[in-house]
C-alpha atoms as a PDB file:
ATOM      1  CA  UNK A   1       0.000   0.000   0.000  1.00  0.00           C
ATOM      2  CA  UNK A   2       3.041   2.751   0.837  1.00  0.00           C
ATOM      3  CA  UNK A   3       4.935   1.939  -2.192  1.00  0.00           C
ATOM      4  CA  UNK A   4       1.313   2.461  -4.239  1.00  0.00           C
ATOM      5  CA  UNK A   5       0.817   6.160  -1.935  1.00  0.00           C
ATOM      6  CA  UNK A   6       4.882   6.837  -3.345  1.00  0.00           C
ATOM      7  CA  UNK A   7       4.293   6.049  -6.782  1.00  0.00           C
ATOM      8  CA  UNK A   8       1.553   8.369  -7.209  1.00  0.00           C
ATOM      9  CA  UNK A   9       3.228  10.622  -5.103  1.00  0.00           C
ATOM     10  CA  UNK A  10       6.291  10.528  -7.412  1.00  0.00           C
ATOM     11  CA  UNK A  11       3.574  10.870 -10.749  1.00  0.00           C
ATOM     12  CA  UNK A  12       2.014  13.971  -9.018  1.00  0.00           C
ATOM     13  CA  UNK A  13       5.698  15.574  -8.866  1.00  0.00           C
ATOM     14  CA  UNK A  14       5.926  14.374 -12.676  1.00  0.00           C
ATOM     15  CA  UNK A  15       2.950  15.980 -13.489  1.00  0.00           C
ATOM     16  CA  UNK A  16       4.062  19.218 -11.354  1.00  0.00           C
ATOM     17  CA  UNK A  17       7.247  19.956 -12.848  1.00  0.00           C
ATOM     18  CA  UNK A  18       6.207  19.314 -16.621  1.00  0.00           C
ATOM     19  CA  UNK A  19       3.252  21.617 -16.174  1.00  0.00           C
ATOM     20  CA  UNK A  20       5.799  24.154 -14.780  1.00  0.00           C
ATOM     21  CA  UNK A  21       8.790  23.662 -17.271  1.00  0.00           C
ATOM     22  CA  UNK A  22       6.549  22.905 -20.543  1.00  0.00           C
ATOM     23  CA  UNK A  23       8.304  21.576 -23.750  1.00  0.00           C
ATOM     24  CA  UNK A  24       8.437  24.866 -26.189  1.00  0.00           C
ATOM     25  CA  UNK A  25      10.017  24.837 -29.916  1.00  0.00           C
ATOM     26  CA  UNK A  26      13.381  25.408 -28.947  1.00  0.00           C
ATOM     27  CA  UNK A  27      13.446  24.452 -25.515  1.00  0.00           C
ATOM     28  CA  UNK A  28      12.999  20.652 -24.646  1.00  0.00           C
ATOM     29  CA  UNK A  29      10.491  20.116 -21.702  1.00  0.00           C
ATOM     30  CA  UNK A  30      10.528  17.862 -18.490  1.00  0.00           C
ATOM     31  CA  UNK A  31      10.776  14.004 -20.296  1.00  0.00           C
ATOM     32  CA  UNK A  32       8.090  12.037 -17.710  1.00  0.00           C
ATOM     33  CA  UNK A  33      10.414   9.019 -18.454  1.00  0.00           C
ATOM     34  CA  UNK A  34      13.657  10.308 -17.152  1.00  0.00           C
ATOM     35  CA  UNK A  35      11.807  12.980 -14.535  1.00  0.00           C
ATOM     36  CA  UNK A  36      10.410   9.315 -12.678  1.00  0.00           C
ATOM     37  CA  UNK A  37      13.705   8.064 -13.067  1.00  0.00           C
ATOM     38  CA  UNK A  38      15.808  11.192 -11.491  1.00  0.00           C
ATOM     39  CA  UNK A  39      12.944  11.075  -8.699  1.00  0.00           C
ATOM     40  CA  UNK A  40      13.702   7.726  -7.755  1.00  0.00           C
ATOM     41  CA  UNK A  41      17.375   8.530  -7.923  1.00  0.00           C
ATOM     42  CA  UNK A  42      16.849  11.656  -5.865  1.00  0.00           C
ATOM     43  CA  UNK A  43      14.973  10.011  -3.235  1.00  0.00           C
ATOM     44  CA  UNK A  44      17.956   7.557  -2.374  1.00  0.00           C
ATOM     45  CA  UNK A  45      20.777  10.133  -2.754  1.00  0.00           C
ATOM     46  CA  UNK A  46      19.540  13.689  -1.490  1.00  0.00           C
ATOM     47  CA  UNK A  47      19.445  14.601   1.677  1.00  0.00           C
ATOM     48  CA  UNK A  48      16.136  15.058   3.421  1.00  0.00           C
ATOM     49  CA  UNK A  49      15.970  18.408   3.902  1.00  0.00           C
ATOM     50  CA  UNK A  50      15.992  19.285  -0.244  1.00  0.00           C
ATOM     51  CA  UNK A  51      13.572  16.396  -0.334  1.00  0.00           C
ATOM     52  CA  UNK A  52      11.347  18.502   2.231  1.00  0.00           C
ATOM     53  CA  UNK A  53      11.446  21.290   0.040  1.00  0.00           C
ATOM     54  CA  UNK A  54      10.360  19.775  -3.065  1.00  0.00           C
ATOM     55  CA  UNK A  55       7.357  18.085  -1.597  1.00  0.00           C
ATOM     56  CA  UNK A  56       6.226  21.001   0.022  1.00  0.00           C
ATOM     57  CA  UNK A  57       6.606  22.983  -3.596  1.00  0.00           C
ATOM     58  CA  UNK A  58       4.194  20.357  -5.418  1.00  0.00           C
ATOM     59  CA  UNK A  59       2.131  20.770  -2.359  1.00  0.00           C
ATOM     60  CA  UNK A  60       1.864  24.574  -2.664  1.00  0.00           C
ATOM     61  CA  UNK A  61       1.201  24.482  -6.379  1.00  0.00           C
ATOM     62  CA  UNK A  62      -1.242  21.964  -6.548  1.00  0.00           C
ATOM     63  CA  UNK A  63      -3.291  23.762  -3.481  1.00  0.00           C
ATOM     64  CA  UNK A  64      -2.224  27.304  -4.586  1.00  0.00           C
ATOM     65  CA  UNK A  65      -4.620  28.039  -7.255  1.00  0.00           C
ATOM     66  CA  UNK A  66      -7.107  30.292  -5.935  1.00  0.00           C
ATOM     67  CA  UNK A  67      -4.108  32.395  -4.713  1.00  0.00           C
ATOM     68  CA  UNK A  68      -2.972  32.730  -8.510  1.00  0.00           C
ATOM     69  CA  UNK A  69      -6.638  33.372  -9.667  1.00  0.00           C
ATOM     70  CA  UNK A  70      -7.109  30.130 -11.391  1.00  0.00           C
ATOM     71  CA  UNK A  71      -9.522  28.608  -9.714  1.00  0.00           C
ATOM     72  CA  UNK A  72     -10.688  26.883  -6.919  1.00  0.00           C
ATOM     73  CA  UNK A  73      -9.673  22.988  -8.053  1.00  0.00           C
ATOM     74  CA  UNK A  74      -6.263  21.829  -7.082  1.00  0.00           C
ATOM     75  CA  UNK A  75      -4.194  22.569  -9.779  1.00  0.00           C
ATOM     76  CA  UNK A  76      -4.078  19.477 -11.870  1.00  0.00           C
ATOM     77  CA  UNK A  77      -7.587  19.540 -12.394  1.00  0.00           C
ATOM     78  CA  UNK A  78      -7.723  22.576 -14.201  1.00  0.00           C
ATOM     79  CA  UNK A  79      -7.916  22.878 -18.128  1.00  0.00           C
ATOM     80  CA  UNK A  80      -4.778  23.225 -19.759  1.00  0.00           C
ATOM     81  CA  UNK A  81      -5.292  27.521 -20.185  1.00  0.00           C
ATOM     82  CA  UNK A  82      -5.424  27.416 -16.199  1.00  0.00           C
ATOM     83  CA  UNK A  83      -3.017  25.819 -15.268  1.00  0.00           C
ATOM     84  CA  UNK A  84      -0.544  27.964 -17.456  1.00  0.00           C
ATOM     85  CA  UNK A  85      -2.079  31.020 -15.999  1.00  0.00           C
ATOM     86  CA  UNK A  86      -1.700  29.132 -12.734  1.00  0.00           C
ATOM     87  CA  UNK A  87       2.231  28.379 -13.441  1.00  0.00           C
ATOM     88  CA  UNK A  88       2.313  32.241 -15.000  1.00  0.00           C
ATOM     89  CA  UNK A  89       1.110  33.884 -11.994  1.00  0.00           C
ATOM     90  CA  UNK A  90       3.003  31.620  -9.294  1.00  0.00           C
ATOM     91  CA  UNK A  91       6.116  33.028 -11.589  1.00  0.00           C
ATOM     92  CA  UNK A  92       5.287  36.459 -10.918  1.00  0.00           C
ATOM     93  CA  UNK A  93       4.717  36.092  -7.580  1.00  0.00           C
ATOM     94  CA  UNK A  94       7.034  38.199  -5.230  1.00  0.00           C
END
């Protein structure tokens, strides 16, 4: 059951990072393939309190939202305009 609760843990991050560093014509995105892969990798190696840090981030973006003015779903529920004003706004943020 707790390796099920990581994987989709580790597919939520996935999602999170390629919605926030999208593939553009000259700019390769995040590849889902090797992004699982340097999870898992990152998991083992890094230190826990980087590891904190970047569960907290997907935490804040996927509740932040309504804070951005995209909504009030969590932010992988939103259409695909949303969410990039979602990512746009969390960018501008100061």
């Amino acid at each position: 059951m707790r390796s099920i609760a990581r994987r989709r843990w580790r597919r939520t991050k996935v999602r999170v990072l390629s919605a926030i560093i999208p593939a553009t014509g000259s700019v390769p995105g995040v590849d889902p393939e090797r992004c699982t892969e340097f999870l898992a990798r990152y998991r083992r190696e890094a230190p826990f309190l980087p590891r904190l840090a970047l569960n907290l981030s997907v935490l804040v973006f996927l509740i932040s939202p309504p804070l951005t003015g995209a909504g009030l779903r969590p932010a992988l529920a939103l259409s695909p305009d949303r969410l990039e004003h979602h990512c746009e706004g969390l960018g501008r943020h100061r």
